[in-house]
Protein backbone atom coordinates (compact mmCIF):
# COMPACT_ATOMS: atom_id res chain seq x y z
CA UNK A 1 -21.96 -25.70 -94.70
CA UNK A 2 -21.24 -21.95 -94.38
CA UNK A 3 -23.64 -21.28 -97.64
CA UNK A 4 -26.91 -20.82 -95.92
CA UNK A 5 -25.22 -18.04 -93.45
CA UNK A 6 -23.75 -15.87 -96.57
CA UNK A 7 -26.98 -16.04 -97.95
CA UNK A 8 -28.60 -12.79 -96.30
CA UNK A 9 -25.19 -10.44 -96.70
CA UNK A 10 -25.42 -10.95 -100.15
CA UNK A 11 -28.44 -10.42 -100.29
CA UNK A 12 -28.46 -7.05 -97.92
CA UNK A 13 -25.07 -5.80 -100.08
CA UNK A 14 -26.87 -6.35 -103.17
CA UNK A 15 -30.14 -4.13 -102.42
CA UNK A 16 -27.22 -1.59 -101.40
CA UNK A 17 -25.97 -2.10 -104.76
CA UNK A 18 -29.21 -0.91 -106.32
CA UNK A 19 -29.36 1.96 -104.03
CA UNK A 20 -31.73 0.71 -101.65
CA UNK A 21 -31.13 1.03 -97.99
CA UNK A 22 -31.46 -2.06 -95.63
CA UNK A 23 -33.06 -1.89 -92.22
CA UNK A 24 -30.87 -1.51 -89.79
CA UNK A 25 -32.07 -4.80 -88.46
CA UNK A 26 -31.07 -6.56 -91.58
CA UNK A 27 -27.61 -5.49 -91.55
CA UNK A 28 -27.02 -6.22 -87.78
CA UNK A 29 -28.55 -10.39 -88.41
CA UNK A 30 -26.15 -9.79 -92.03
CA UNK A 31 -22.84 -9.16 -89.79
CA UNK A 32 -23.91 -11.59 -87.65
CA UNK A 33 -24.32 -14.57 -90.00
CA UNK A 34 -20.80 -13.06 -91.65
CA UNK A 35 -19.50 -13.40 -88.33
CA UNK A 36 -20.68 -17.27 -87.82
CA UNK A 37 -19.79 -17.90 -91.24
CA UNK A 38 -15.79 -16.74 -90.74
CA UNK A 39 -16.14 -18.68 -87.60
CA UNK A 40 -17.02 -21.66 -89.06
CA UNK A 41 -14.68 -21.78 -91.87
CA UNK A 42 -11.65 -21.16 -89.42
CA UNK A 43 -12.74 -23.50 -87.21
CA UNK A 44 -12.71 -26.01 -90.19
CA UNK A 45 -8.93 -24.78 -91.12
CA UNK A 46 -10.42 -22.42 -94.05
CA UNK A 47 -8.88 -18.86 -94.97
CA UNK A 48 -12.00 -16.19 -94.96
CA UNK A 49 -10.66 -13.46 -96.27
CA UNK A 50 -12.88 -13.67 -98.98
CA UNK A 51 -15.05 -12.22 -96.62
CA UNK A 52 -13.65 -8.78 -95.60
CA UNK A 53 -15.27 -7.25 -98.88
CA UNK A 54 -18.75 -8.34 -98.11
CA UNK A 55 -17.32 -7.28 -94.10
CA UNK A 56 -16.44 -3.70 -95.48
CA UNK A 57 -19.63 -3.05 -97.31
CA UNK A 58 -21.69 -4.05 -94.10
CA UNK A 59 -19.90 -1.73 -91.98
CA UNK A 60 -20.32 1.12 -94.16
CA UNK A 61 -24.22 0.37 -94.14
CA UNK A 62 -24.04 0.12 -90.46
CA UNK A 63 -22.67 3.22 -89.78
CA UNK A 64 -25.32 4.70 -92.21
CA UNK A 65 -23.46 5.25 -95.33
CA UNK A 66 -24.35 3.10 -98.59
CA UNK A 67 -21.19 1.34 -100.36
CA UNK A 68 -20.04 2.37 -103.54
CA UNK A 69 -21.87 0.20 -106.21
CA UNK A 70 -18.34 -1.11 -107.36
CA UNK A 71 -17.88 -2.19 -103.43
CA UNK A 72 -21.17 -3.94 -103.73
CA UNK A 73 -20.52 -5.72 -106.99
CA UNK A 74 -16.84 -7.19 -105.43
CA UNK A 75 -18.41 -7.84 -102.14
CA UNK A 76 -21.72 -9.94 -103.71
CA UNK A 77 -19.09 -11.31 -106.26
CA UNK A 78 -16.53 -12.60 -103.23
CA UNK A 79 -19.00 -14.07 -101.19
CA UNK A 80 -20.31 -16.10 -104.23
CA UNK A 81 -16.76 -17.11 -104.99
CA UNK A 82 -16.82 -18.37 -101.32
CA UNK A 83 -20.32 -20.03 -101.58
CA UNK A 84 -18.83 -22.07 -104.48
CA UNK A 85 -15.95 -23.20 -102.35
CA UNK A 86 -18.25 -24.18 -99.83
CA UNK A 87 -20.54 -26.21 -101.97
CA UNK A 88 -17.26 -27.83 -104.07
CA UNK A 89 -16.17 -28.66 -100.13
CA UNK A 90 -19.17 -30.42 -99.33
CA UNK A 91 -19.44 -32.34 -102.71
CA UNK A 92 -15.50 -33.57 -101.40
């Protein structure tokens, strides 16, 4: 479902986490797959607001600054927690 798109903003937040700076690239095709991804679950009636951590943490990277590693670790946590949903939706 949505899994494959949160795959790269977790994965861009959590080389944040360990201090290391993503291209800017990255973190643009990262908001953008976070952006498909919210538009996808609300399209299929889903809440996404276990997105706006992994949302916050991009948008401090965008504007140049790197997240708190706390922000990180609740951003790469909450977009797991939604990658579970997803996968427990599809098995439905």
């Amino acid at each position: 479902m949505h899994n494959d798109l949160l795959e790269l903003p977790q994965r861009v937040i959590a080389f944040a986490r360990i201090g290391l700076r993503p291209s800017p690239a990255d973190i643009e095709a990262a908001i953008r797959r976070l952006d498909q991804a919210e538009s996808s679950m609300q399209a299929l009636g889903h809440s996404a607001i276990g997105l706006q951590p992994a949302r916050a943490a991009l948008a401090s990277l965008r504007w140049g600054h790197l997240p708190h590693r706390d922000a990180c670790v609740s951003a790469v946590a909450s977009l797991a927690a939604v990658m579970a949903q997803g996968i427990a939706l599809e098995d439905a």
